[in-house]
Protein backbone atom coordinates (compact mmCIF):
# COMPACT_ATOMS: atom_id res chain seq x y z
CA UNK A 1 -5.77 124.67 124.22
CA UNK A 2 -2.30 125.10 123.32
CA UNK A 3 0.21 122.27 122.01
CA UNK A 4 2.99 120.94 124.42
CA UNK A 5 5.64 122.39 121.87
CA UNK A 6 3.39 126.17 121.91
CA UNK A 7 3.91 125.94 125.77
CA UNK A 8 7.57 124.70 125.61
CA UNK A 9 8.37 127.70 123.21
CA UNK A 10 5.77 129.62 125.13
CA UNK A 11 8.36 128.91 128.77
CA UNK A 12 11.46 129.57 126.95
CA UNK A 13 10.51 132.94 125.65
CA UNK A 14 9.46 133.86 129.17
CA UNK A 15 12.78 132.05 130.45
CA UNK A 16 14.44 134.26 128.11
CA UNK A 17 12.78 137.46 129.02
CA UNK A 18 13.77 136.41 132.74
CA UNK A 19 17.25 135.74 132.41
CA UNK A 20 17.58 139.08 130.26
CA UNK A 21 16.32 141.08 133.08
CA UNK A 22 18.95 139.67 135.30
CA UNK A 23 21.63 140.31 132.91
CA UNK A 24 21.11 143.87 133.44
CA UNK A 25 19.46 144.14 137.12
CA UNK A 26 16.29 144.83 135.71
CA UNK A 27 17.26 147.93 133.46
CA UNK A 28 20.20 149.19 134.71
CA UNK A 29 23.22 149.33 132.75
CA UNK A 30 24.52 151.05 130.19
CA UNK A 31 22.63 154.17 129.28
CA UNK A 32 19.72 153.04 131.83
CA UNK A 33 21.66 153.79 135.26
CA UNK A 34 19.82 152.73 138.13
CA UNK A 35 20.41 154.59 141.64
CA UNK A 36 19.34 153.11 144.44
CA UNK A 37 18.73 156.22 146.87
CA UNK A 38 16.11 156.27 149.77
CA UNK A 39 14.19 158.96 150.69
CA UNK A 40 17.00 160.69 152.31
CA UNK A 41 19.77 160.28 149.85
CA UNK A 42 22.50 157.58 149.02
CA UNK A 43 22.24 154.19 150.93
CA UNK A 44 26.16 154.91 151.14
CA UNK A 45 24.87 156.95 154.28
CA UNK A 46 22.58 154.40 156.08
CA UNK A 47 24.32 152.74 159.43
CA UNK A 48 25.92 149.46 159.24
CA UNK A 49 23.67 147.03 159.83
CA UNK A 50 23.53 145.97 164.17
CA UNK A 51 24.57 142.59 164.57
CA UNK A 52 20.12 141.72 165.95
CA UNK A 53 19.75 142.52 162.45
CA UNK A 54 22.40 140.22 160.78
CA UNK A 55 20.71 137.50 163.25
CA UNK A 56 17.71 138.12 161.66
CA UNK A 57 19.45 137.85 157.84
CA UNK A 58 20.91 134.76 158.63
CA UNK A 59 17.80 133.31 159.74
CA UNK A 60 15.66 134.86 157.24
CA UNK A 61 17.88 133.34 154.25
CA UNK A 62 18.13 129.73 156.59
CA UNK A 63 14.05 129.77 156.29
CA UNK A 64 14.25 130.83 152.69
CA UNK A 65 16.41 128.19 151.70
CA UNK A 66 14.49 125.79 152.79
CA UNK A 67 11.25 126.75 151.62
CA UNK A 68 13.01 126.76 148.12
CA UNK A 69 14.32 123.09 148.98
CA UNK A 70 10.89 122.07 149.86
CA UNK A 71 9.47 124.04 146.96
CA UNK A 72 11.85 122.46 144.62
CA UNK A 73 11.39 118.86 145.41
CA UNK A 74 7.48 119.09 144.72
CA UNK A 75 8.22 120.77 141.47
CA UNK A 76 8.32 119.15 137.94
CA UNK A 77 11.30 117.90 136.40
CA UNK A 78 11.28 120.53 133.70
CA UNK A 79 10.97 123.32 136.67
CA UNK A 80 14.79 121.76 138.24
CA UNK A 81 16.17 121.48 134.80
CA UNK A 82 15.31 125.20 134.21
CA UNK A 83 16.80 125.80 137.71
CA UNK A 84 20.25 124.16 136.97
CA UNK A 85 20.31 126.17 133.53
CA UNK A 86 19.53 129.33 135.46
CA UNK A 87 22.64 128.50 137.95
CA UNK A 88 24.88 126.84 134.93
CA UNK A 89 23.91 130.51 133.33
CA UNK A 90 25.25 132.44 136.22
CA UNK A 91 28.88 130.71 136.58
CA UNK A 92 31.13 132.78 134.82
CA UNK A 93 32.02 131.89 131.08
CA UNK A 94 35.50 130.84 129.78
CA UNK A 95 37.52 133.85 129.52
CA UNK A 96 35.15 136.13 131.34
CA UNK A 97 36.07 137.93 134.93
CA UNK A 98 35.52 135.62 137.77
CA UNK A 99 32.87 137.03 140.45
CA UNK A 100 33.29 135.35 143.48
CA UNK A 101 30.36 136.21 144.71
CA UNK A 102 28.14 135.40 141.91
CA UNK A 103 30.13 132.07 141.57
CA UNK A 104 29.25 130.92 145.35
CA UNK A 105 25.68 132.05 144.39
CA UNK A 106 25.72 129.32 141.11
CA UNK A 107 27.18 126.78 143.32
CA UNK A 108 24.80 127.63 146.07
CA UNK A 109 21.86 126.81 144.03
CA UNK A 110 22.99 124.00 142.31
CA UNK A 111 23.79 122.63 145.92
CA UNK A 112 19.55 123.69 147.38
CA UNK A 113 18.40 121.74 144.13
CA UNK A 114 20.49 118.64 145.20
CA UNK A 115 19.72 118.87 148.54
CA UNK A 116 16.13 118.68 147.39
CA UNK A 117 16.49 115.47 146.15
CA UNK A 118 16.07 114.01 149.45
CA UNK A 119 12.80 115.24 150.05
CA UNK A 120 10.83 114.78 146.79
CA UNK A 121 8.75 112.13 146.17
C-alpha cells in the first residue's frame, strides 16, 4: 500500500505529464507537426457548420458543463484545487501574448468550479 506522500508525488507526476501534453496539443509543435486532415483532405474544405448543428453545440457544451459542475462538487478537495491550478496554468503569464480565447477558457473554468459550490455537499 503506498504512503499518502508516494500518492501525492505519484498525482503530481501524472499532473505533470497532463499539463505537458496540453502545452503542446498532444505532440504537435515544433518538429512534431500535427495535421488535422480527414479522409478527404484539409478540414479547410469541410462546409460551415448549418446553424441545426450549432443548436446542437450549444446544447451539447450547456449539458457538458453541467455534468462537470455536478461532477465537480462531489469531488475531493484536492481534485478542485488541481482544477483551479489547471485554469490558473492556462491564463497567460506576465509578459506573454494574450489569447483571448484561451483566457475566456481559464476564466470559464474557474467560474464551473465556483458555480459548483452550490451543489456540493
Amino acid at each position: 500500500m503506498l504512503k499518502t506522500s508516494e500518492v501525492a508525488s505519484v498525482s503530481e507526476q501524472q499532473r505533470r505529464k497532463a499539463l505537458s501534453r496540453w502545452d503542446n496539443e498532444g505532440g504537435a509543435g515544433p518538429g512534431n507537426q500535427q495535421k488535422y486532415q480527414t479522409a478527404e483532405g484539409d478540414r479547410s474544405d469541410d462546409p460551415p457548420l448549418t446553424d441545426v448543428e450549432v443548436v446542437q453545440l450549444r446544447v451539447r457544451v450547456i449539458a457538458l458543463e453541467n455534468l462537470v459542475i455536478a461532477l465537480v462538487a462531489d469531488s475531493s478537495d484536492q481534485a478542485r484545487v488541481t482544477a483551479r491550478q489547471m485554469a490558473d496554468y492556462i491564463l497567460p503569464k506576465p509578459g506573454a501574448t494574450q489569447h483571448r480565447l484561451t483566457t475566456h477558457a481559464a476564466i470559464h473554468m474557474i467560474d464551473l468550479l465556483e458555480r459548483s459550490k452550490h451543489f456540493q455537499n
